[in-house]
Protein backbone atom coordinates (compact mmCIF):
# COMPACT_ATOMS: atom_id res chain seq x y z
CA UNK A 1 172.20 96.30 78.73
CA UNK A 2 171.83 98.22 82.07
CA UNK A 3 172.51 101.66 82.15
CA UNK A 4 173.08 104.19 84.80
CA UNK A 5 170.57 107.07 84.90
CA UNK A 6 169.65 108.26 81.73
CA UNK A 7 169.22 111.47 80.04
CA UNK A 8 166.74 111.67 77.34
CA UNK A 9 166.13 114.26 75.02
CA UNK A 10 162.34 112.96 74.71
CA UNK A 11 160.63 109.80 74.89
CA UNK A 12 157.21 108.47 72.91
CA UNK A 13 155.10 105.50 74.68
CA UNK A 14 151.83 104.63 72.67
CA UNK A 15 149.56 102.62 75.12
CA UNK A 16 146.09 101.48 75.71
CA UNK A 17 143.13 103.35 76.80
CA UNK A 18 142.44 101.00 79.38
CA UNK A 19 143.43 101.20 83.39
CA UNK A 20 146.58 98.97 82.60
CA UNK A 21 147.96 101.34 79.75
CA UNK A 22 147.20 104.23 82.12
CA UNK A 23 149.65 102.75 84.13
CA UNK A 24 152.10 102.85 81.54
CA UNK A 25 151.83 106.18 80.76
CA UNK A 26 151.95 107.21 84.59
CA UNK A 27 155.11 105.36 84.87
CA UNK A 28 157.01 107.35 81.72
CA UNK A 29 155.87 110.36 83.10
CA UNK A 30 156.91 109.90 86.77
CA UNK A 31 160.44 108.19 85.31
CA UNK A 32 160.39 110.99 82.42
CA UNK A 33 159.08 114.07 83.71
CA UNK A 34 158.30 116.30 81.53
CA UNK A 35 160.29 114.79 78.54
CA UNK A 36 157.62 112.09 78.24
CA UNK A 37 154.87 112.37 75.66
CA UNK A 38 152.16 109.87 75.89
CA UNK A 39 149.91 108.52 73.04
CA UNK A 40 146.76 106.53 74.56
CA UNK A 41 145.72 104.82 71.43
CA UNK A 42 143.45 101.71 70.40
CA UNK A 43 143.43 99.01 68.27
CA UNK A 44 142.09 101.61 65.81
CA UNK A 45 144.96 104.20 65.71
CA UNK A 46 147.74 103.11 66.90
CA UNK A 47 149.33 101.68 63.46
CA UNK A 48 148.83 104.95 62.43
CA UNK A 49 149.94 106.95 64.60
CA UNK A 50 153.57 104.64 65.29
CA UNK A 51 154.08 104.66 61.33
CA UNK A 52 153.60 108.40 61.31
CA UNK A 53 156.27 109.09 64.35
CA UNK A 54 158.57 106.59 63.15
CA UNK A 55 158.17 108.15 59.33
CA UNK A 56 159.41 111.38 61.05
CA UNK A 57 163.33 112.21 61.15
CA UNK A 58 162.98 114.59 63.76
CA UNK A 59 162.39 111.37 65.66
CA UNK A 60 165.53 109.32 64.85
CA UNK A 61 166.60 110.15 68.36
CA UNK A 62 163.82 109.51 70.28
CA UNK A 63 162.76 106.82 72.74
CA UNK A 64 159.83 105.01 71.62
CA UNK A 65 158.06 103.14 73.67
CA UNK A 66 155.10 100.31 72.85
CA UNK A 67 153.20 98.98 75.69
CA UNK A 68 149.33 96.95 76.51
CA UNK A 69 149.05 97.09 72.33
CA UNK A 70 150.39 95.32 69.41
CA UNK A 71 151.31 96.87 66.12
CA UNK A 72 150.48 95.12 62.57
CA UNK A 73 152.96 93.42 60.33
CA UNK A 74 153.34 96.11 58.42
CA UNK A 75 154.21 98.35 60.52
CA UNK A 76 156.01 95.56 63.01
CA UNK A 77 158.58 95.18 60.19
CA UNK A 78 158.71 99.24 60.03
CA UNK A 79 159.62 99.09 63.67
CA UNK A 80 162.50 96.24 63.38
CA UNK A 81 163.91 98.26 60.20
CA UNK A 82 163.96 101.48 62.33
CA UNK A 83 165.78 98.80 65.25
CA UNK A 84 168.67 98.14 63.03
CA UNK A 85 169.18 101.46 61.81
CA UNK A 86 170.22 101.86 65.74
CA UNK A 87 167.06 103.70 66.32
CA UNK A 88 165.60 103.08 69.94
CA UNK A 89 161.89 100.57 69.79
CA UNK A 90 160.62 98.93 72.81
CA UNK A 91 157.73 97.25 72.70
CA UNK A 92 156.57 95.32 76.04
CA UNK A 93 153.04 93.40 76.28
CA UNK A 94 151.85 90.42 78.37
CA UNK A 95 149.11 89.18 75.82
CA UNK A 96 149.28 86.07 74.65
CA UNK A 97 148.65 86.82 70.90
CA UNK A 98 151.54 89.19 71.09
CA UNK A 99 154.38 86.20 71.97
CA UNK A 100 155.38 86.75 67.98
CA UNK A 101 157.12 89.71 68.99
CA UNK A 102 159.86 87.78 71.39
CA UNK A 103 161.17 86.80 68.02
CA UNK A 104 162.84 90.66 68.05
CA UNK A 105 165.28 92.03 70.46
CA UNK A 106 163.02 94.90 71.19
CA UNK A 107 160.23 92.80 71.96
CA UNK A 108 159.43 91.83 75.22
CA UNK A 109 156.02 89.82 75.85
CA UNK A 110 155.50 87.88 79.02
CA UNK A 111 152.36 86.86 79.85
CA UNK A 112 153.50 85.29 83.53
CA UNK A 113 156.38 85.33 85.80
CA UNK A 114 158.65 82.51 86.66
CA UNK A 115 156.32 82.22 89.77
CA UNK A 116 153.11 81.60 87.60
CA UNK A 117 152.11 85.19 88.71
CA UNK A 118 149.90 86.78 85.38
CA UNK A 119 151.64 89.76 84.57
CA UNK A 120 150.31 93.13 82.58
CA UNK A 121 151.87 95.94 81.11
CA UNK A 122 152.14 98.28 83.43
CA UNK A 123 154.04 96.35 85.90
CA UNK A 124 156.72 94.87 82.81
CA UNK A 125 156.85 98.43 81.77
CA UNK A 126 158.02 98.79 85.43
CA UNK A 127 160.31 96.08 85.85
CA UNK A 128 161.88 97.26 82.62
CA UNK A 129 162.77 100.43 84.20
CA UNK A 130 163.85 99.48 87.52
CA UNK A 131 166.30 96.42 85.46
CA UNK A 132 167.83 99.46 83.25
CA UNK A 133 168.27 101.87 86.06
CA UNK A 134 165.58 104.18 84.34
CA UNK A 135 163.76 104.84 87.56
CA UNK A 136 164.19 104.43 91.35
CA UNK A 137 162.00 101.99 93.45
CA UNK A 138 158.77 103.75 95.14
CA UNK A 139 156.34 102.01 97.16
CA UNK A 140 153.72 103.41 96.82
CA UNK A 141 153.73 103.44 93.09
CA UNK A 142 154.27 99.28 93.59
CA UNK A 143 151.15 99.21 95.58
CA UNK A 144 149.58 100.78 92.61
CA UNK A 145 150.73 98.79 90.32
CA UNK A 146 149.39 95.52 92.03
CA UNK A 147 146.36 96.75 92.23
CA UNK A 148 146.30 97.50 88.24
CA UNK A 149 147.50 94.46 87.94
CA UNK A 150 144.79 92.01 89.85
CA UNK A 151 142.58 94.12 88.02
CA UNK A 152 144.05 93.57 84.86
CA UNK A 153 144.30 89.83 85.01
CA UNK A 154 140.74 89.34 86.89
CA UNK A 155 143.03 88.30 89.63
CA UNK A 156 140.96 90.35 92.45
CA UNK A 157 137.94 88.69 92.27
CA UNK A 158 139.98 85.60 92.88
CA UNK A 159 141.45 87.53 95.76
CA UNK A 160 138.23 89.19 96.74
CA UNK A 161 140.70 92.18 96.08
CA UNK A 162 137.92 94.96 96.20
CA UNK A 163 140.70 98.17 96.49
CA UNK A 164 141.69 97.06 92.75
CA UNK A 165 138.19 96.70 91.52
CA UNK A 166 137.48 100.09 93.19
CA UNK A 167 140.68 101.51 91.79
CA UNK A 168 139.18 100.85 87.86
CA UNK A 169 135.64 102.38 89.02
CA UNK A 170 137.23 105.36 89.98
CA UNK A 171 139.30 105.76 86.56
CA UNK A 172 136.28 105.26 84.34
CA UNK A 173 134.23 107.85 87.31
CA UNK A 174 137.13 110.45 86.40
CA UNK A 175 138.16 111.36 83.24
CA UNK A 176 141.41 110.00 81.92
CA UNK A 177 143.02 113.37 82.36
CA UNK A 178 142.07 114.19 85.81
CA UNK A 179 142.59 110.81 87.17
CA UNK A 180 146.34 110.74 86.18
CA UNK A 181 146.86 113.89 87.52
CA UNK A 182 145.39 113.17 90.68
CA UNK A 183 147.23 109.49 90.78
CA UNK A 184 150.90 111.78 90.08
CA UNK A 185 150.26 113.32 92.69
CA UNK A 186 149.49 111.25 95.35
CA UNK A 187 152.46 109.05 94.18
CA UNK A 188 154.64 111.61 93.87
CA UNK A 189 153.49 113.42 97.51
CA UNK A 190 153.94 110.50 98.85
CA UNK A 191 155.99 107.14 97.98
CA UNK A 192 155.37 105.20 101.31
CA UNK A 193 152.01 103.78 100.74
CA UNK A 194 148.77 104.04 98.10
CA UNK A 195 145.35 104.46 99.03
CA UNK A 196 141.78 105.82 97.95
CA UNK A 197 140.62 109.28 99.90
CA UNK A 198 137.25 108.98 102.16
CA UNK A 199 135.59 111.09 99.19
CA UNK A 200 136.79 108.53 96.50
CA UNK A 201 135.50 105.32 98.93
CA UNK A 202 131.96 107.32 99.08
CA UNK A 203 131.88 108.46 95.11
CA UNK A 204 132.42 104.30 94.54
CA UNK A 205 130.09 103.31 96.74
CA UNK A 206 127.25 105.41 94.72
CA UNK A 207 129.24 104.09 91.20
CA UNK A 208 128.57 100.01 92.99
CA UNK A 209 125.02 100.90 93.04
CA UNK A 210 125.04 102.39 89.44
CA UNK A 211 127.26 99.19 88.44
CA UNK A 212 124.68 96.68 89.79
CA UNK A 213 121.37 98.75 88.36
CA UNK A 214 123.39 98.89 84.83
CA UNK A 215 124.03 94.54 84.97
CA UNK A 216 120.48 93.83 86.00
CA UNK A 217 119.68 96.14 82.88
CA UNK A 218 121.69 94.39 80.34
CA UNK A 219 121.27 90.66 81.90
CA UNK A 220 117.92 91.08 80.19
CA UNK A 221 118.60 92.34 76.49
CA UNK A 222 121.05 89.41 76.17
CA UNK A 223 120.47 87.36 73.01
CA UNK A 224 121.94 83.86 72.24
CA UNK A 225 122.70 82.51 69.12
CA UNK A 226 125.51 79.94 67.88
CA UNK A 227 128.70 82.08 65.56
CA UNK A 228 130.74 78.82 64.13
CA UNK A 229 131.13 76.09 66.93
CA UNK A 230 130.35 78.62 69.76
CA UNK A 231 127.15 79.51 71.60
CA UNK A 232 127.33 83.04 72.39
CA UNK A 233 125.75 85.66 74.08
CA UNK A 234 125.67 88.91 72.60
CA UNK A 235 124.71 92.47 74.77
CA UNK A 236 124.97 95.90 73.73
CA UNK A 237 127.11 97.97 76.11
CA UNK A 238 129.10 100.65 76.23
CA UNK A 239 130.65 100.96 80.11
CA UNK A 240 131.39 98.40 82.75
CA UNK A 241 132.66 95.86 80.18
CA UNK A 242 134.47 93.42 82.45
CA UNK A 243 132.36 93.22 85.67
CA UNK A 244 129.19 92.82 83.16
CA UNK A 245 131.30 90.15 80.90
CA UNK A 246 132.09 88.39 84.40
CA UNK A 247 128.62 88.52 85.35
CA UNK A 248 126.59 87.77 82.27
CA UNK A 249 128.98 84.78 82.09
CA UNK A 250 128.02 83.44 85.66
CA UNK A 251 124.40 84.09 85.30
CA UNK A 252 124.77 82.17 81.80
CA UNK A 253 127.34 79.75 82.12
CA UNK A 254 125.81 77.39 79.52
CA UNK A 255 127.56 80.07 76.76
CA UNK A 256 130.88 79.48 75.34
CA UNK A 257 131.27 83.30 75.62
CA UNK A 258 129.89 87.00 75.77
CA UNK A 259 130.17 89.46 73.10
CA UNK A 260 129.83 92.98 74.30
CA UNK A 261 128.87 95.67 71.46
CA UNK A 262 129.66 99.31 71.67
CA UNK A 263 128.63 100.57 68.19
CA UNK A 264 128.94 104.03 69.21
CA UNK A 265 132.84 102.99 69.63
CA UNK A 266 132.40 100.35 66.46
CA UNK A 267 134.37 98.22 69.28
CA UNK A 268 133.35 94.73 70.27
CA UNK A 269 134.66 92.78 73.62
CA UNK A 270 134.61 89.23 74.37
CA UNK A 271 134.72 87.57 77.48
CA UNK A 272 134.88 84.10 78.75
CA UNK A 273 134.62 81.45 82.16
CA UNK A 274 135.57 78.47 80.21
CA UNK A 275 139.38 77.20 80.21
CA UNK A 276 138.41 75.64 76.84
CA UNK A 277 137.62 78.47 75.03
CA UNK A 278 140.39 81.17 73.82
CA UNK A 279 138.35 84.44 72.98
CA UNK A 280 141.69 85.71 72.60
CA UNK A 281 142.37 83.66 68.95
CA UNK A 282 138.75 84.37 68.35
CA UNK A 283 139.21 88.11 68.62
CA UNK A 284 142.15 87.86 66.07
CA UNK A 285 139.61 86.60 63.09
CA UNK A 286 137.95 90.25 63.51
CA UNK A 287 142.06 92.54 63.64
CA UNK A 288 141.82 92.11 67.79
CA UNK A 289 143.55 90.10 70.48
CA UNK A 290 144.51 90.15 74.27
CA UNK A 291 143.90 87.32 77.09
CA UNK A 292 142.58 83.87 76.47
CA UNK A 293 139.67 84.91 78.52
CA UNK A 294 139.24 88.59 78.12
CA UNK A 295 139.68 90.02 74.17
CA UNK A 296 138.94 92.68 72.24
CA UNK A 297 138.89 93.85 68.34
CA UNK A 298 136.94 96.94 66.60
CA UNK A 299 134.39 96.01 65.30
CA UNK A 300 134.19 95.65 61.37
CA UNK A 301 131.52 96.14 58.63
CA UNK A 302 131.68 91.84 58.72
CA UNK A 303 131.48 92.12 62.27
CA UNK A 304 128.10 94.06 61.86
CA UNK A 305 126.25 92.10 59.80
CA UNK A 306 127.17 89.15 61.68
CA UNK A 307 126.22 89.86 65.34
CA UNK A 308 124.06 93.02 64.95
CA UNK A 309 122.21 92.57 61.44
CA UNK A 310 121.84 89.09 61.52
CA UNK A 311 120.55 89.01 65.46
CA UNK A 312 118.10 91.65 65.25
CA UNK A 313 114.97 89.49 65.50
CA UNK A 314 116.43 87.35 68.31
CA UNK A 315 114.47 87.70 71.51
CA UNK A 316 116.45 88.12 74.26
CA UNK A 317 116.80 85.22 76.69
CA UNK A 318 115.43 85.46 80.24
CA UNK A 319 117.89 84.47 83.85
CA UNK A 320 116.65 81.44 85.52
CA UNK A 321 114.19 82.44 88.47
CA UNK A 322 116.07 82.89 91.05
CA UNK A 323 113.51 82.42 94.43
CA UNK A 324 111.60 79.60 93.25
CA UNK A 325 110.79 76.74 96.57
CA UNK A 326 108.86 74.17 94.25
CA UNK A 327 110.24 74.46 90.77
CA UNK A 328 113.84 73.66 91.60
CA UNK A 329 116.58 72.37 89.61
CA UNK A 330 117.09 68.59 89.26
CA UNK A 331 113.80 68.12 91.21
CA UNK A 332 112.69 64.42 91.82
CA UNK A 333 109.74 65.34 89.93
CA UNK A 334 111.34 67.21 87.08
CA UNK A 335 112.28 70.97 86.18
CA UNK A 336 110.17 73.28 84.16
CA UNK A 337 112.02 75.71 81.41
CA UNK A 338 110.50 78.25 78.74
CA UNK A 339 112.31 80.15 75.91
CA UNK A 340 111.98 83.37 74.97
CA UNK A 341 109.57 81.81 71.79
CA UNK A 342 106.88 80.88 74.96
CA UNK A 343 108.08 76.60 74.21
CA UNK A 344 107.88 74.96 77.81
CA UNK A 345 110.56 72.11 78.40
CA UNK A 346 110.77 69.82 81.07
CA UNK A 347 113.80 67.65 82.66
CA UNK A 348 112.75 64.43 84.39
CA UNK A 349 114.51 62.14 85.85
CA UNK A 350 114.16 58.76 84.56
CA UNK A 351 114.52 56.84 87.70
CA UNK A 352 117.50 54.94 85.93
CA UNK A 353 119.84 57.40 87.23
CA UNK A 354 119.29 59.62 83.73
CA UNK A 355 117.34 62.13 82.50
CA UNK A 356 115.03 62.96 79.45
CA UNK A 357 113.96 66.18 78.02
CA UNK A 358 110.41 67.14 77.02
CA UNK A 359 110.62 70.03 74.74
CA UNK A 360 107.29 71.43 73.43
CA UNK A 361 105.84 68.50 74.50
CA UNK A 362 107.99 66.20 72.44
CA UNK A 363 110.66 64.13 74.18
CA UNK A 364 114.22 64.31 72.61
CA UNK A 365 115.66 60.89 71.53
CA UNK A 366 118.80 61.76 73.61
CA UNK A 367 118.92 60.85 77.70
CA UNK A 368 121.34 62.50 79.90
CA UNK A 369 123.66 60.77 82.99
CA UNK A 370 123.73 64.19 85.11
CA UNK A 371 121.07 66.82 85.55
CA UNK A 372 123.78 69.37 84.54
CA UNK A 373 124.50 67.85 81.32
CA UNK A 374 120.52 67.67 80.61
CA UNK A 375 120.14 71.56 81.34
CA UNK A 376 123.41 72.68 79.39
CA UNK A 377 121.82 70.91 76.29
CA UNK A 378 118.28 72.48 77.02
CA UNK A 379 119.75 76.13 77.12
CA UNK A 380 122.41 75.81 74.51
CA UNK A 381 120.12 74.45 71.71
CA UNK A 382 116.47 75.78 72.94
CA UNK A 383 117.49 79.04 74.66
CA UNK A 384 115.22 78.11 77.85
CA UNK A 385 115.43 79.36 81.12
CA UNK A 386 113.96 78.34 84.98
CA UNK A 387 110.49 79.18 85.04
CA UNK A 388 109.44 81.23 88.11
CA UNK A 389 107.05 79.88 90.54
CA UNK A 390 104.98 82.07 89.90
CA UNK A 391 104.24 81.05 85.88
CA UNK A 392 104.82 77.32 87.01
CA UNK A 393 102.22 76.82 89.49
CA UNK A 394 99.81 79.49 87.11
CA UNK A 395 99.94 76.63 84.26
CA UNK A 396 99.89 73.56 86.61
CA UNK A 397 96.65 74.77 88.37
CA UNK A 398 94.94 75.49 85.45
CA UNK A 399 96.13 71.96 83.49
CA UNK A 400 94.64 69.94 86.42
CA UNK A 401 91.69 72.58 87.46
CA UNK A 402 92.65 72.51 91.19
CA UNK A 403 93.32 75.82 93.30
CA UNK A 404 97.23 77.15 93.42
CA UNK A 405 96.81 76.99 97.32
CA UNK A 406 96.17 72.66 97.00
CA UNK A 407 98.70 72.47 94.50
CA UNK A 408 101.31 74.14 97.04
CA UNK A 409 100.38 72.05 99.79
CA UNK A 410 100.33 68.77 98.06
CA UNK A 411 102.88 69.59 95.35
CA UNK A 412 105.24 66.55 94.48
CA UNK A 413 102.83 64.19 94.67
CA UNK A 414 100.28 65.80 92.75
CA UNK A 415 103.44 66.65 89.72
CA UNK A 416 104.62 62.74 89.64
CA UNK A 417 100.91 61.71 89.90
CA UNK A 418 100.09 64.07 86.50
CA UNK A 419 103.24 64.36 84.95
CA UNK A 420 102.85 62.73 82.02
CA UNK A 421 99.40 65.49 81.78
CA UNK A 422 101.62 68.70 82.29
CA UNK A 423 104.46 67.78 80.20
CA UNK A 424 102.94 66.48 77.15
């Protein structure tokens, strides 16, 4: 039911940590004012913290807001019993392990628009608003919002949407505190248009530099390892999670997924390029949830053993060399791989159009119809990467005693001449 504008004693909203529930919690208090309290909770607290305000009868009367997090059954059921009494609860999420709570009135999860436009919370939280006459349209706070939102769904780096990227960097550069102060502002100084100051542009331009140093860090203490049906890779990390999920995922797109660790945080991430794989279900065997590609869950005692315990004596896997001009993927004369255990592989092309694998200097039984489907085997099962051209032509040379400068300048016909020499 649409109302005209409201007056509200006091209002609760219990959001996410994360730029999206920030949004949230900027919207209450710019359509609240001072009568809005916000909780910023995780996956950790926030059952506990909901049960506790909704436990209290000083809070019979007030609004009680749930948004970017989903409570547990128990306390779900807590919340519809408080509904009926004709207590206010509205809870509004766009994840896609939330849809159960559509089944209440007060539930409102939509993960897209009618359009096919992804959605998050903190522009449902202001739709809901604007639809119930809570709050009056601003512009600038709409510009905002978009840009919380291609950040939220991953949307700008389809866009090349760099202003929302840079909009994140900025809230984990400030603290939480500062940052919405700052953002209430601006929004509230001025509702025509949003935009980053010249001293914001040049702190993120420092924080890009930082960004990149930080994935070239962590690209190398990946380890792989298969958890049920999936090969995953699993990192330690405790800042940049999405732009290093996104990455590690491109530079190893042979994984099913990425598992980010934070043990200081006992929090775990997972993130994912593959339309076939839902980290989001896989998240809710360890208490988490969120997108089909981009998950989280705290990370449990089980959790633990399984990917820190249990990993600990994995070596981490290397990126394929990256500036190689004779050992080259799905070269007529084959492609030379090594795992972290020192076992060279090889993929040669059969001249039938297929290709074989020479692992340790054993052939596999199976052949492969595309290069790609040759190499995606190789790394998933032996953990090997593109040797550099460096180590390739080292180990050549020395096989067929002949300088590295004759190998270079003869080198194709000298690898299908000796092949069958180097690779077994």
């Amino acid at each position: 039911m649409k109302r005209k504008w409201m007056v509200v004693d006091r209002m609760i909203i219990f959001t996410d940590i994360d730029l999206d529930g920030l949004g949230c919690g900027l919207i209450a208090k710019l359509a609240f004012a001072d009568k809005a309290n916000v909780f910023y909770s995780s996956y950790r607290n926030l059952n506990q913290r909901v049960e506790a305000v909704i436990k209290n009868p000083e809070n019979n009367n007030v609004e009680i807001y749930i948004t970017d997090l989903a409570v547990n059954e128990q306390v779900e059921k807590k919340l519809e019993e408080r509904f009926r009494q004709g207590k206010h609860v509205q809870m509004i999420d766009h994840h896609v392990t939330a849809m159960h709570f559509n089944q209440y009135k007060w539930g409102s999860v939509i993960p897209e628009y009618e359009t096919g436009k992804k959605t998050c919370a903190t522009s449902l939280f202001y739709d809901y608003l604007i639809e119930h006459n809570i709050m009056e349209r601003n512009r600038a706070l709409e510009e905002f919002i978009e840009l919380v939102r291609q950040y939220d769904t991953w949307e700008w780096d389809e866009n090349n949407n760099l202003t929302a990227k840079r909009l994140n960097d900025l809230f984990y550069i400030m603290s939480r505190e500062l940052f919405e102060e700052e953002m209430l502002k601006r929004l509230t100084e001025n509702a025509d248009s949003f935009e980053l100051t010249d001293t914001e542009t040049m702190l993120l331009d420092i924080e890009e530099q930082k960004i990149h140093r930080y994935i070239h860090s962590k690209s190398r203490q990946l380890v792989q390892t298969f958890v049920d049906d999936y090969c995953v890779g699993i990192v330690h990390a405790e800042q940049y999670l999405s732009e290093l999920g996104n990455e590690l995922n491109n530079l190893y797109p042979h994984l099913d997924m990425i598992i980010l660790l934070n043990i200081g945080g006992k929090k775990m991430g997972f993130r994912t390029i593959h339309d076939e794989v839902n980290v989001a279900e896989f998240a809710k065997g360890y208490g988490g949830g969120g997108h089909p590609k981009a998950s989280g869950s705290e990370l449990t005692r089980e959790a633990f053993e399984k990917f820190v315990q249990n990993v600990f004596e994995i070596i981490p896997v290397k990126p394929d060399a990256n500036r190689n001009e004779f050992n080259l993927k799905d070269s007529p004369v084959g492609t030379s791989y090594q795992n972290p255990l020192g076992e060279n592989s090889f993929i040669i092309p059969d001249g039938d159009g297929n290709y074989s694998i020479v692992h340790n200097k054993e052939k596999t039984e199976q052949t492969f119809s595309t290069f790609a489907d040759a190499e995606w085997y190789l790394k998933r099962n032996y953990s090997s990467s593109l040797r550099s051209d460096h180590e390739y032509i080292y180990q050549v040379s020395k096989a067929l005693r002949i300088s590295q400068d004759e190998l270079r300048g003869n080198f194709q016909e000298l690898i299908r001449n000796y092949l069958i020499d180097i690779t077994l």
